[in-house]
Protein backbone atom coordinates (compact mmCIF):
# COMPACT_ATOMS: atom_id res chain seq x y z
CA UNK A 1 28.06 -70.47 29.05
CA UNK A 2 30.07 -67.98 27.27
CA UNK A 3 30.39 -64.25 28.07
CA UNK A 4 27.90 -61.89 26.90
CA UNK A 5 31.18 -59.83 25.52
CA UNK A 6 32.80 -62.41 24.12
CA UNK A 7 31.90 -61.50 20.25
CA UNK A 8 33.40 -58.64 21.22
CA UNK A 9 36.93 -59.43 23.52
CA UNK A 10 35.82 -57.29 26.22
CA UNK A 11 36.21 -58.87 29.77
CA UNK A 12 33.65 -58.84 32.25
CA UNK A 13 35.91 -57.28 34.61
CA UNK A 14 36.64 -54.59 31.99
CA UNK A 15 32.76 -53.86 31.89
CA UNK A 16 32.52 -54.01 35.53
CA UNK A 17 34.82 -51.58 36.25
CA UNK A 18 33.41 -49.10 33.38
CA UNK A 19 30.06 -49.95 34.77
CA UNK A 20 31.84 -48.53 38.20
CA UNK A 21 33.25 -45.81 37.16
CA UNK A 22 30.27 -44.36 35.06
CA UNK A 23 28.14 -44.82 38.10
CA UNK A 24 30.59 -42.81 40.27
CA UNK A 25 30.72 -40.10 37.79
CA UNK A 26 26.76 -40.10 38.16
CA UNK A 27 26.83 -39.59 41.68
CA UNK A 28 29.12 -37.21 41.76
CA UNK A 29 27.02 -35.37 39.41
CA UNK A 30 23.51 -35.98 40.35
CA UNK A 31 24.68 -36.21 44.24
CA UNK A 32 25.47 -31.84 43.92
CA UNK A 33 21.91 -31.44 42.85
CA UNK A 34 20.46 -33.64 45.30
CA UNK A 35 22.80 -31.69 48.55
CA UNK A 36 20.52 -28.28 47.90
CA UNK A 37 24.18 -26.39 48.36
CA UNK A 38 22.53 -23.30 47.56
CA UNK A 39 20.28 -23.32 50.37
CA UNK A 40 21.94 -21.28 53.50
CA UNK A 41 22.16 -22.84 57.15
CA UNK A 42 22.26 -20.70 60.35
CA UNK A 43 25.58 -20.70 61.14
CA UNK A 44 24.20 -21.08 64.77
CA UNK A 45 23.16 -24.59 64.16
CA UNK A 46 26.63 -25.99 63.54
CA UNK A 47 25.99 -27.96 60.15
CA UNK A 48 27.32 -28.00 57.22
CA UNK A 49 25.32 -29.52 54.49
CA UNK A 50 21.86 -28.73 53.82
CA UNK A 51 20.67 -31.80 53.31
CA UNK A 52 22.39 -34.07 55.78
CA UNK A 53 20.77 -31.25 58.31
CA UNK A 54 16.95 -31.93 56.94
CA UNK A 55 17.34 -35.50 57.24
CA UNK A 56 18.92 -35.86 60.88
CA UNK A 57 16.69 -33.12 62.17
CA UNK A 58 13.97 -32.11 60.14
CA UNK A 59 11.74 -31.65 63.46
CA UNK A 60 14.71 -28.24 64.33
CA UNK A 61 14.61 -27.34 60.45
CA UNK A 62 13.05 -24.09 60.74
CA UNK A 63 16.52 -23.11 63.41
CA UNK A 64 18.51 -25.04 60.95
CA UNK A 65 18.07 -22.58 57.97
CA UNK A 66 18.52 -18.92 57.65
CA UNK A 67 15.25 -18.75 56.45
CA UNK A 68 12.38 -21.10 56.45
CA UNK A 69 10.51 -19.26 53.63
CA UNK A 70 8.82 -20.91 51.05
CA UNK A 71 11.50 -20.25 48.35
CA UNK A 72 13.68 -22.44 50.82
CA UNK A 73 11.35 -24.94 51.16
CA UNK A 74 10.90 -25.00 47.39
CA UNK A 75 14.70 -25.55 46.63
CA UNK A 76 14.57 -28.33 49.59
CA UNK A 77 12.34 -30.18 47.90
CA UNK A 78 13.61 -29.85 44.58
CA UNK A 79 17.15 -31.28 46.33
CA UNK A 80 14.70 -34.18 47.50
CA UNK A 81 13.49 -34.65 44.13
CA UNK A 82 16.76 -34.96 42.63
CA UNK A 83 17.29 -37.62 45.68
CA UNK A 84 14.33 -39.88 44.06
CA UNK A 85 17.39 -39.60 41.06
CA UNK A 86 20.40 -40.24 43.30
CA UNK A 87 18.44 -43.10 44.85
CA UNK A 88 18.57 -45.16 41.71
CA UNK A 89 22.45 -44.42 40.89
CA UNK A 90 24.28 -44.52 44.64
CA UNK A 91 23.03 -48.06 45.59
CA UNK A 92 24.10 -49.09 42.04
CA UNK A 93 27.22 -48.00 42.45
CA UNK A 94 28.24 -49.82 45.85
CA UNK A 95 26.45 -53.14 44.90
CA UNK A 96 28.84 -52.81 41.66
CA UNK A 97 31.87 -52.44 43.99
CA UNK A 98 30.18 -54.58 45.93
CA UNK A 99 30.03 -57.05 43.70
CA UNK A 100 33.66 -56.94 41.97
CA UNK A 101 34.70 -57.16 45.71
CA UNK A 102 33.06 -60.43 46.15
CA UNK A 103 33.74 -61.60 42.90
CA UNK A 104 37.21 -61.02 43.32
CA UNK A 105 37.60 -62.68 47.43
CA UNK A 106 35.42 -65.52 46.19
CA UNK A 107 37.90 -66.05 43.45
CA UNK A 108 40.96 -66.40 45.69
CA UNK A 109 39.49 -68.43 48.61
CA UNK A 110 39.16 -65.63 50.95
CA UNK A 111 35.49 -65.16 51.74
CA UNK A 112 32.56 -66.71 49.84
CA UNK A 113 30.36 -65.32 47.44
CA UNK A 114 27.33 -65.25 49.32
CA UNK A 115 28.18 -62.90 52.01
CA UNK A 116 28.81 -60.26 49.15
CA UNK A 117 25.13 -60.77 48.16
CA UNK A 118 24.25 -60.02 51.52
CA UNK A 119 25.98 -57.13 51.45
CA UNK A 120 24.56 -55.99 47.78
CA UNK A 121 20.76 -56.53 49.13
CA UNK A 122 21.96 -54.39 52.17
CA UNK A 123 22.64 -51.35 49.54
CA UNK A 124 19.31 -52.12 48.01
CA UNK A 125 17.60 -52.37 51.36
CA UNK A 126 19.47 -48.89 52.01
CA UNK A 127 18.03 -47.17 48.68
CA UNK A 128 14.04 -48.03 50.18
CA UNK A 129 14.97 -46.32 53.72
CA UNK A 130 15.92 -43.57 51.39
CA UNK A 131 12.77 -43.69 49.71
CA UNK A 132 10.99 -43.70 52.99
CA UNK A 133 13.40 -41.02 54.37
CA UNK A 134 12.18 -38.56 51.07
CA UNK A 135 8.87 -39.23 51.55
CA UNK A 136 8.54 -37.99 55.24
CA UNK A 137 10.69 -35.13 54.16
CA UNK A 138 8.15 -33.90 51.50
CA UNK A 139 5.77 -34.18 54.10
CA UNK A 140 7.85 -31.58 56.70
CA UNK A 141 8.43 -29.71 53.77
CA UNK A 142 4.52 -29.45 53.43
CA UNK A 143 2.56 -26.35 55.59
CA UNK A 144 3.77 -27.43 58.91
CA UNK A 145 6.17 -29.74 60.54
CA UNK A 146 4.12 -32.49 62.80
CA UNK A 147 4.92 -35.65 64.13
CA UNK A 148 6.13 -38.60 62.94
CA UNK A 149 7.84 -37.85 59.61
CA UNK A 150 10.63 -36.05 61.32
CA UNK A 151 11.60 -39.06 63.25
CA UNK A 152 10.44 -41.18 60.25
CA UNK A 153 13.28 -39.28 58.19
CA UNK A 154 15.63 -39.26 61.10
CA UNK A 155 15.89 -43.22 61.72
CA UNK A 156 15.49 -43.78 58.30
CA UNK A 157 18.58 -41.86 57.42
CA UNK A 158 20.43 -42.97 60.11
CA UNK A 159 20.11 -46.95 58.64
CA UNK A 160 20.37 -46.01 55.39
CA UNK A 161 23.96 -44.74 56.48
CA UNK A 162 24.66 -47.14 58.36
CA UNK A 163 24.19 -49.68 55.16
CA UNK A 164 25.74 -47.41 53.45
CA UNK A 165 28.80 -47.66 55.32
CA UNK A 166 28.45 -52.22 55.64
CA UNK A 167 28.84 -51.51 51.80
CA UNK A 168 31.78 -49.24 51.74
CA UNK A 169 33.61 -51.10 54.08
CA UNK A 170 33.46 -54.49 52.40
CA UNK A 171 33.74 -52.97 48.68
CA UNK A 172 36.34 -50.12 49.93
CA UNK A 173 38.40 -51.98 52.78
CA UNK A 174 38.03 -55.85 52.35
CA UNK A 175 37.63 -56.00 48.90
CA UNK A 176 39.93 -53.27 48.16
CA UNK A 177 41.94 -53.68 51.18
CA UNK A 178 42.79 -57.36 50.46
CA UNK A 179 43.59 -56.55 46.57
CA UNK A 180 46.02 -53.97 47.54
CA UNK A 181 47.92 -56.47 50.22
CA UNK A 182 47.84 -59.26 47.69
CA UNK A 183 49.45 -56.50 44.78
CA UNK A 184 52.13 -55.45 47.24
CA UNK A 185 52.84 -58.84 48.69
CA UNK A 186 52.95 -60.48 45.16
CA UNK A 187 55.48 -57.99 44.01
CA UNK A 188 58.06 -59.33 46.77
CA UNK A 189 57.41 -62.65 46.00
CA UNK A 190 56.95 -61.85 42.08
CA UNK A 191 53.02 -63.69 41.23
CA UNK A 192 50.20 -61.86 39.62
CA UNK A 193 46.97 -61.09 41.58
């Protein structure tokens, strides 16, 4: 089965890698929207970003922020709604790295395929705790703040991060890692990657 660039004499890792890199710039794009920057924290409560605050303790939220107004509460959840956005393009991006990672240790022997597809379901596994995660944080954001969505948002942020990070490590530092020893090593010996 041929390519589906092949008319064209583009690889597949060339498309990859633009696919990457056009999905980064989108995150670092739609990721400032979604991080409500503009909203001010107490600088009591010892965070830093707005957002990251909300979802590890939404139950304290009203201590968290300077004010707990409605115009704050309106430019929370217009953060949130830009997360329903950045939920779409941030799992895409690490199951893409993801994915060249694999591709590239299956291809030299190292580690097998299908423990890179693991790892790529684990991103999109990550992107529904985020869903889940937004959803009890509209409801804080609602009239008042009851019992369970801040602990909904809580442990659901926590595991999304924690996938998060399973991805980022095996794109990042195996994939990435094992590339860059393979480069450097090859240049002593003098063979391509």
């Amino acid at each position: 089965m041929s390519s589906t660039f092949a008319a064209t004499n583009v690889s597949d890792d060339s498309v990859l890698l633009t696919t990457l890199l056009v999905l980064i710039g989108l995150v670092a794009l739609v990721g400032q929207k979604a991080g409500a920057q503009d909203v001010e924290l107490n600088p009591q409560a010892g965070y830093q970003r707005p957002m990251l605050a909300l979802e590890l303790h939404a139950g304290e939220a009203p201590q968290i922020f300077k004010s707990w107004d409605r115009a704050t509460k309106d430019r929370l959840r217009t953060a949130v709604l830009w997360d329903y956005l950045f939920i779409f393009i941030y799992p895409a991006a690490f199951a893409a790295g993801c994915f060249i990672a694999a591709r590239f240790l299956d291809s030299r022997g190292i580690m097998p395929f299908k423990y890179g597809l693991i790892i790529i379901f684990l991103q999109l596994l990550a992107a529904v705790l985020d869903s889940v995660e937004n959803y009890a944080l509209l409801q804080v954001l609602g009239e008042t703040i009851r019992s369970p969505w801040p602990q909904v948002a809580r442990w659901s942020a926590i595991a999304k991060f924690v996938l998060i990070a399973v991805g980022a490590i095996y794109a990042l530092l195996i994939g990435g890692g094992t590339w860059l020893f393979l480069l450097v090593r090859n240049l002593f010996v003098g063979k391509a990657v």
